[in-house]
Protein backbone atom coordinates (compact mmCIF):
# COMPACT_ATOMS: atom_id res chain seq x y z
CA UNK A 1 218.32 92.18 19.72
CA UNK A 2 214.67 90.69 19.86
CA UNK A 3 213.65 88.73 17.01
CA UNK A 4 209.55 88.65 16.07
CA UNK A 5 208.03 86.23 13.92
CA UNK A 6 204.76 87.76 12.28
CA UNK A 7 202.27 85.72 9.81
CA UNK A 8 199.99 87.82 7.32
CA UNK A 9 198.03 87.05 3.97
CA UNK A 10 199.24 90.33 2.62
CA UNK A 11 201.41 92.97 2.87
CA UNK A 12 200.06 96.43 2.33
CA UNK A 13 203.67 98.92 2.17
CA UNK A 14 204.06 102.86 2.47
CA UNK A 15 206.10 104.71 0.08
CA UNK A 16 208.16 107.65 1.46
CA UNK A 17 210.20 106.56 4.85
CA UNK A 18 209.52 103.40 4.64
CA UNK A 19 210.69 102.02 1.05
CA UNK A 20 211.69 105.19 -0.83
CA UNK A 21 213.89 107.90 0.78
CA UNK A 22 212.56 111.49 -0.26
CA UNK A 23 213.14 113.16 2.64
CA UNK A 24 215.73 115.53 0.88
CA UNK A 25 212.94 116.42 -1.65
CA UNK A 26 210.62 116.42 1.03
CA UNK A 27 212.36 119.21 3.27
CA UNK A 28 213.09 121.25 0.25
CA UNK A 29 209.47 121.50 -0.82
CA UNK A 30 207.65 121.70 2.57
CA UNK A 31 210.73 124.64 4.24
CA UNK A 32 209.50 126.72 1.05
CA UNK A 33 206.25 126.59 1.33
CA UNK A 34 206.74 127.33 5.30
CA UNK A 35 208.64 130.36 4.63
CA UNK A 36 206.29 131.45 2.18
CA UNK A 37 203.97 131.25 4.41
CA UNK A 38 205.65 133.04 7.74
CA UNK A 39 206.05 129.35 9.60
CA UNK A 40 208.66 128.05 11.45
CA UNK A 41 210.17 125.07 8.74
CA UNK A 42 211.73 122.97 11.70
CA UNK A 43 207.95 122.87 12.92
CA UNK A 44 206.49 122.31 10.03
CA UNK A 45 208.27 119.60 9.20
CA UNK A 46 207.39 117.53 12.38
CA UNK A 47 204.00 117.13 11.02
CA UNK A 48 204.42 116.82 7.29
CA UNK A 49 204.98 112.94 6.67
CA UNK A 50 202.30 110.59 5.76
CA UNK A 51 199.35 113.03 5.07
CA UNK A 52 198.01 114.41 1.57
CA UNK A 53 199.28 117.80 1.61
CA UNK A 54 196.23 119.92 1.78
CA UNK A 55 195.79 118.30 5.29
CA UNK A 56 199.00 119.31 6.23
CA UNK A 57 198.59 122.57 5.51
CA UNK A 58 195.07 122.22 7.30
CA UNK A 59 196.78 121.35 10.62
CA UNK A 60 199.43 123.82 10.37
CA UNK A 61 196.83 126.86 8.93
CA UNK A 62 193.79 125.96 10.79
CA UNK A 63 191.67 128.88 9.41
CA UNK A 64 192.89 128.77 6.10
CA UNK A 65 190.25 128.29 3.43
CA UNK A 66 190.21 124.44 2.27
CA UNK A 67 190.52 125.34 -1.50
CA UNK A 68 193.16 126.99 -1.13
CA UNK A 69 195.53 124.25 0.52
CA UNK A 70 194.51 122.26 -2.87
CA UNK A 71 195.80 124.43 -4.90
CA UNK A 72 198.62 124.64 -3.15
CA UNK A 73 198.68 120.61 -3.17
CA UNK A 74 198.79 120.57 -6.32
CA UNK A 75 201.86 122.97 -6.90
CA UNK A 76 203.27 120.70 -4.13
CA UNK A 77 202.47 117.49 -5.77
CA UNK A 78 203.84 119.18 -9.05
CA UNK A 79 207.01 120.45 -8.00
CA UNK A 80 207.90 117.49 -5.21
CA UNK A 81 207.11 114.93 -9.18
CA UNK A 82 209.92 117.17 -10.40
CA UNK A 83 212.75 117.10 -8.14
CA UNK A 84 214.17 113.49 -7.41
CA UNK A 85 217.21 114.62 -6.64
CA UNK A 86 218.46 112.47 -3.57
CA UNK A 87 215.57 110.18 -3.51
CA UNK A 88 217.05 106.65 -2.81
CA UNK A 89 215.73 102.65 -1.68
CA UNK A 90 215.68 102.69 1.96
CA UNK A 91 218.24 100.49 2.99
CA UNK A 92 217.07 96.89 2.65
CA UNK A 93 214.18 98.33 0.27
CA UNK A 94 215.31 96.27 -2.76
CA UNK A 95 215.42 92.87 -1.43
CA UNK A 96 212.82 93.28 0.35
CA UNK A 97 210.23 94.35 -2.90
CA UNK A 98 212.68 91.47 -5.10
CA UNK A 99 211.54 88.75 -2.06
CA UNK A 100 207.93 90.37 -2.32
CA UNK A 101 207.29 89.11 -6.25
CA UNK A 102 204.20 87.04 -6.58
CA UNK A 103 202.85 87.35 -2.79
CA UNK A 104 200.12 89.94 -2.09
CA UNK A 105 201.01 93.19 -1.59
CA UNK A 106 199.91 96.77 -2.64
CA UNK A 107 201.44 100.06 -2.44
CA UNK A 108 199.34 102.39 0.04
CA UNK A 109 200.77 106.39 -0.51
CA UNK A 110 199.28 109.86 -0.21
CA UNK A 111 201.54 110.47 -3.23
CA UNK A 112 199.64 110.85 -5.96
CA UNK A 113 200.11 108.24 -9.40
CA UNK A 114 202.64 110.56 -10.99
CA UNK A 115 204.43 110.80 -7.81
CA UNK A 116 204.53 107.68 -6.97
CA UNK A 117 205.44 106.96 -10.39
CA UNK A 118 208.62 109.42 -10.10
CA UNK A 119 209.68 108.38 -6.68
CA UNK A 120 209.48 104.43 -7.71
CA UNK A 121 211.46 105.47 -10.42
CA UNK A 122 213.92 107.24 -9.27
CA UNK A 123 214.69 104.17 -6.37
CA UNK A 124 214.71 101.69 -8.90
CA UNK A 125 212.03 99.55 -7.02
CA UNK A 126 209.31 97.68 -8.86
CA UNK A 127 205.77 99.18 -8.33
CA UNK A 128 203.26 96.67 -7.17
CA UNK A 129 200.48 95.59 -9.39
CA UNK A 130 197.89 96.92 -6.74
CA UNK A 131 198.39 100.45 -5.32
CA UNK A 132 195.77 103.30 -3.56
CA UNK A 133 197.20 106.79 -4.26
CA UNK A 134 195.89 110.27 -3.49
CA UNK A 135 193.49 109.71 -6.23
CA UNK A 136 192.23 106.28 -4.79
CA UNK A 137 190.77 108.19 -1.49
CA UNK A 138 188.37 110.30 0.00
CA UNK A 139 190.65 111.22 3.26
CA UNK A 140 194.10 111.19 3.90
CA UNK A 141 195.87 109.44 6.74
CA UNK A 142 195.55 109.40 9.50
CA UNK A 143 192.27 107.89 8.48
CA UNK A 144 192.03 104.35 7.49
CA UNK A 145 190.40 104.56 4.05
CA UNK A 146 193.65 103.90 1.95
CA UNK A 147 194.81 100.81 3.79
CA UNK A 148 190.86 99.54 4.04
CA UNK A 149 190.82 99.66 0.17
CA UNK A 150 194.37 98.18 -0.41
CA UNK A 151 193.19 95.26 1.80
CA UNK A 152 189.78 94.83 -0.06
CA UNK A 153 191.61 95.45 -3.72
CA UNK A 154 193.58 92.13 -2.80
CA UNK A 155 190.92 90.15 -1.43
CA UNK A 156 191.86 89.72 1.96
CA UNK A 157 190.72 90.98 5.43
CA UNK A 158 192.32 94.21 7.38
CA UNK A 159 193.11 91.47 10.15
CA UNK A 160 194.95 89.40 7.66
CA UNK A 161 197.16 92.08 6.39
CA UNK A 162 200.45 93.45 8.04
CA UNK A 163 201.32 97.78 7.38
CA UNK A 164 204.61 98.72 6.84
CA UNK A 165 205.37 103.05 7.76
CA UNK A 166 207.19 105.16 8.79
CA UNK A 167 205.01 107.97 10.20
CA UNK A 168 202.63 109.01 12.79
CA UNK A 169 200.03 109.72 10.80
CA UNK A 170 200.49 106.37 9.16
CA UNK A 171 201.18 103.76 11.51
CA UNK A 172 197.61 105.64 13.51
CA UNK A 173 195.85 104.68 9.80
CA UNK A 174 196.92 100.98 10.00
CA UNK A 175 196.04 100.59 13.47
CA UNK A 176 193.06 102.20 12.98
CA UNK A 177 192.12 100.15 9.74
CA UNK A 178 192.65 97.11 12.39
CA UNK A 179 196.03 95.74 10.97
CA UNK A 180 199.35 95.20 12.74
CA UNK A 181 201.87 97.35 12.00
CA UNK A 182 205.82 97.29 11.40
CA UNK A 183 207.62 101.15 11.98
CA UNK A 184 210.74 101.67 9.77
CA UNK A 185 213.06 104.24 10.22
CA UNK A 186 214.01 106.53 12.75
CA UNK A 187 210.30 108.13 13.14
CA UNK A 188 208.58 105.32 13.67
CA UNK A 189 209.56 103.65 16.75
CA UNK A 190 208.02 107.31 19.14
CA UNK A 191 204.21 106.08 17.58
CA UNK A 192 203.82 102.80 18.62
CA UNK A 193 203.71 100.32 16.18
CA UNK A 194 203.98 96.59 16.72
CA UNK A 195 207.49 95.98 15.87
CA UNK A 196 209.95 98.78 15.05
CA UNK A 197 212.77 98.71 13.15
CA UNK A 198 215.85 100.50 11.67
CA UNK A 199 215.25 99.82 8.01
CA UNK A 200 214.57 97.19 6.03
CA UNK A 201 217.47 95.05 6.10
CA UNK A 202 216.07 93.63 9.48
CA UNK A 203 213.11 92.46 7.86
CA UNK A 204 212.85 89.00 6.11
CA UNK A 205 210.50 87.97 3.66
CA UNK A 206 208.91 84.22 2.88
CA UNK A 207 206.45 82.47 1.58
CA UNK A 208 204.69 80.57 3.93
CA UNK A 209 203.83 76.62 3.06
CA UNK A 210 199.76 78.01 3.60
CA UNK A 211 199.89 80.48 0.78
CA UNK A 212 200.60 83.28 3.11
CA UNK A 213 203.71 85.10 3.62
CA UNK A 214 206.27 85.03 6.43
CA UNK A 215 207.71 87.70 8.42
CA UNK A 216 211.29 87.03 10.62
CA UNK A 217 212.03 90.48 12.13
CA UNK A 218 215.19 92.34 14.09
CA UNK A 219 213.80 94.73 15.81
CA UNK A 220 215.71 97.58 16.48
């Protein structure tokens, strides 16, 4: 196993995949609202993680009028807030938040604050003091608004800060917000992020003697 050593002023964290495991709820949701709409659910799902879900829907119903994938997004958001049945930490998730407690850091989701709220929740995992939900942005990842904004709401620059995701869609926003990015979990490691690993237990947290925060790594 390889062990990386990374240095950042802040930390700016994904919630689904990468500290929260919804992918139960997530399947559930997005397979019915396939079927419902004639799609294959197995394909669907391939592109579902990180995005809002009315640009989802927009890649997988091109011609679809815009309004109507948010309304659906907010049915989504509505009934995903509902069900947290088998939504867990990620493994590794709760020491790594518990080591994260007074160092910058900021949840950056396409959930939206009641989501968030429920999914936090529901894994028992502290919610950062700063975080950029649904609400917080203009466009959804892929694009590098939300993780532009967490980095400017905690008063450091996007080359001082260090992404933690899961998906394609996400790791492509931190790269192209200009930050270096860790993948967790098993979709991250086909998209090219800096480091890659399994979960969170191979991730360890410390403050650095400058202020800033440490990062020891097992990748794999």
């Amino acid at each position: 196993m390889t062990t990386t050593t990374l240095t950042a002023r802040a930390l700016l964290l994904d919630m689904d995949g990468t500290i929260v495991n919804s992918d139960a709820v997530v399947e559930r949701c997005w397979r019915r609202w396939a079927e419902e709409h004639g799609l294959d659910a197995d394909e669907a799902l391939k592109v579902v993680h990180g995005r809002q879900g009315y640009a989802t829907m927009a890649v997988l119903l091109p011609d679809r009028p815009m309004e109507l994938n948010h309304e659906d997004n907010r049915r989504m958001l509505e009934a995903e807030t509902a069900d947290i049945d088998g939504v867990a930490p990620v493994p590794g998730a709760p020491a790594f938040m518990a080591a994260l407690a007074g160092l910058p850091h900021a949840l950056v989701t396409s959930a939206d604050r009641a989501l968030s709220d429920a999914r936090m929740g529901a894994a028992g995992l502290p919610m950062p003091a700063v975080r950029v939900t649904a609400e917080s942005v203009g466009a959804s990842k892929p694009d590098p608004e939300g993780f532009l904004k967490g980095a400017a709401e905690l008063g450091f620059d996007a080359r001082d800060c260090v992404v933690f995701e899961d998906s394609e869609a996400g790791i492509t926003a931190g790269k192209a917000a200009g930050m270096r990015v860790v993948g967790v979990g098993p979709r991250a490691a086909a998209h090219a992020p800096d480091v890659a690993v399994a979960d969170l237990t191979r991730v360890r947290v410390q403050a650095a003697p400058d202020g800033g925060i440490l990062l020891t790594i097992t990748e794999g």
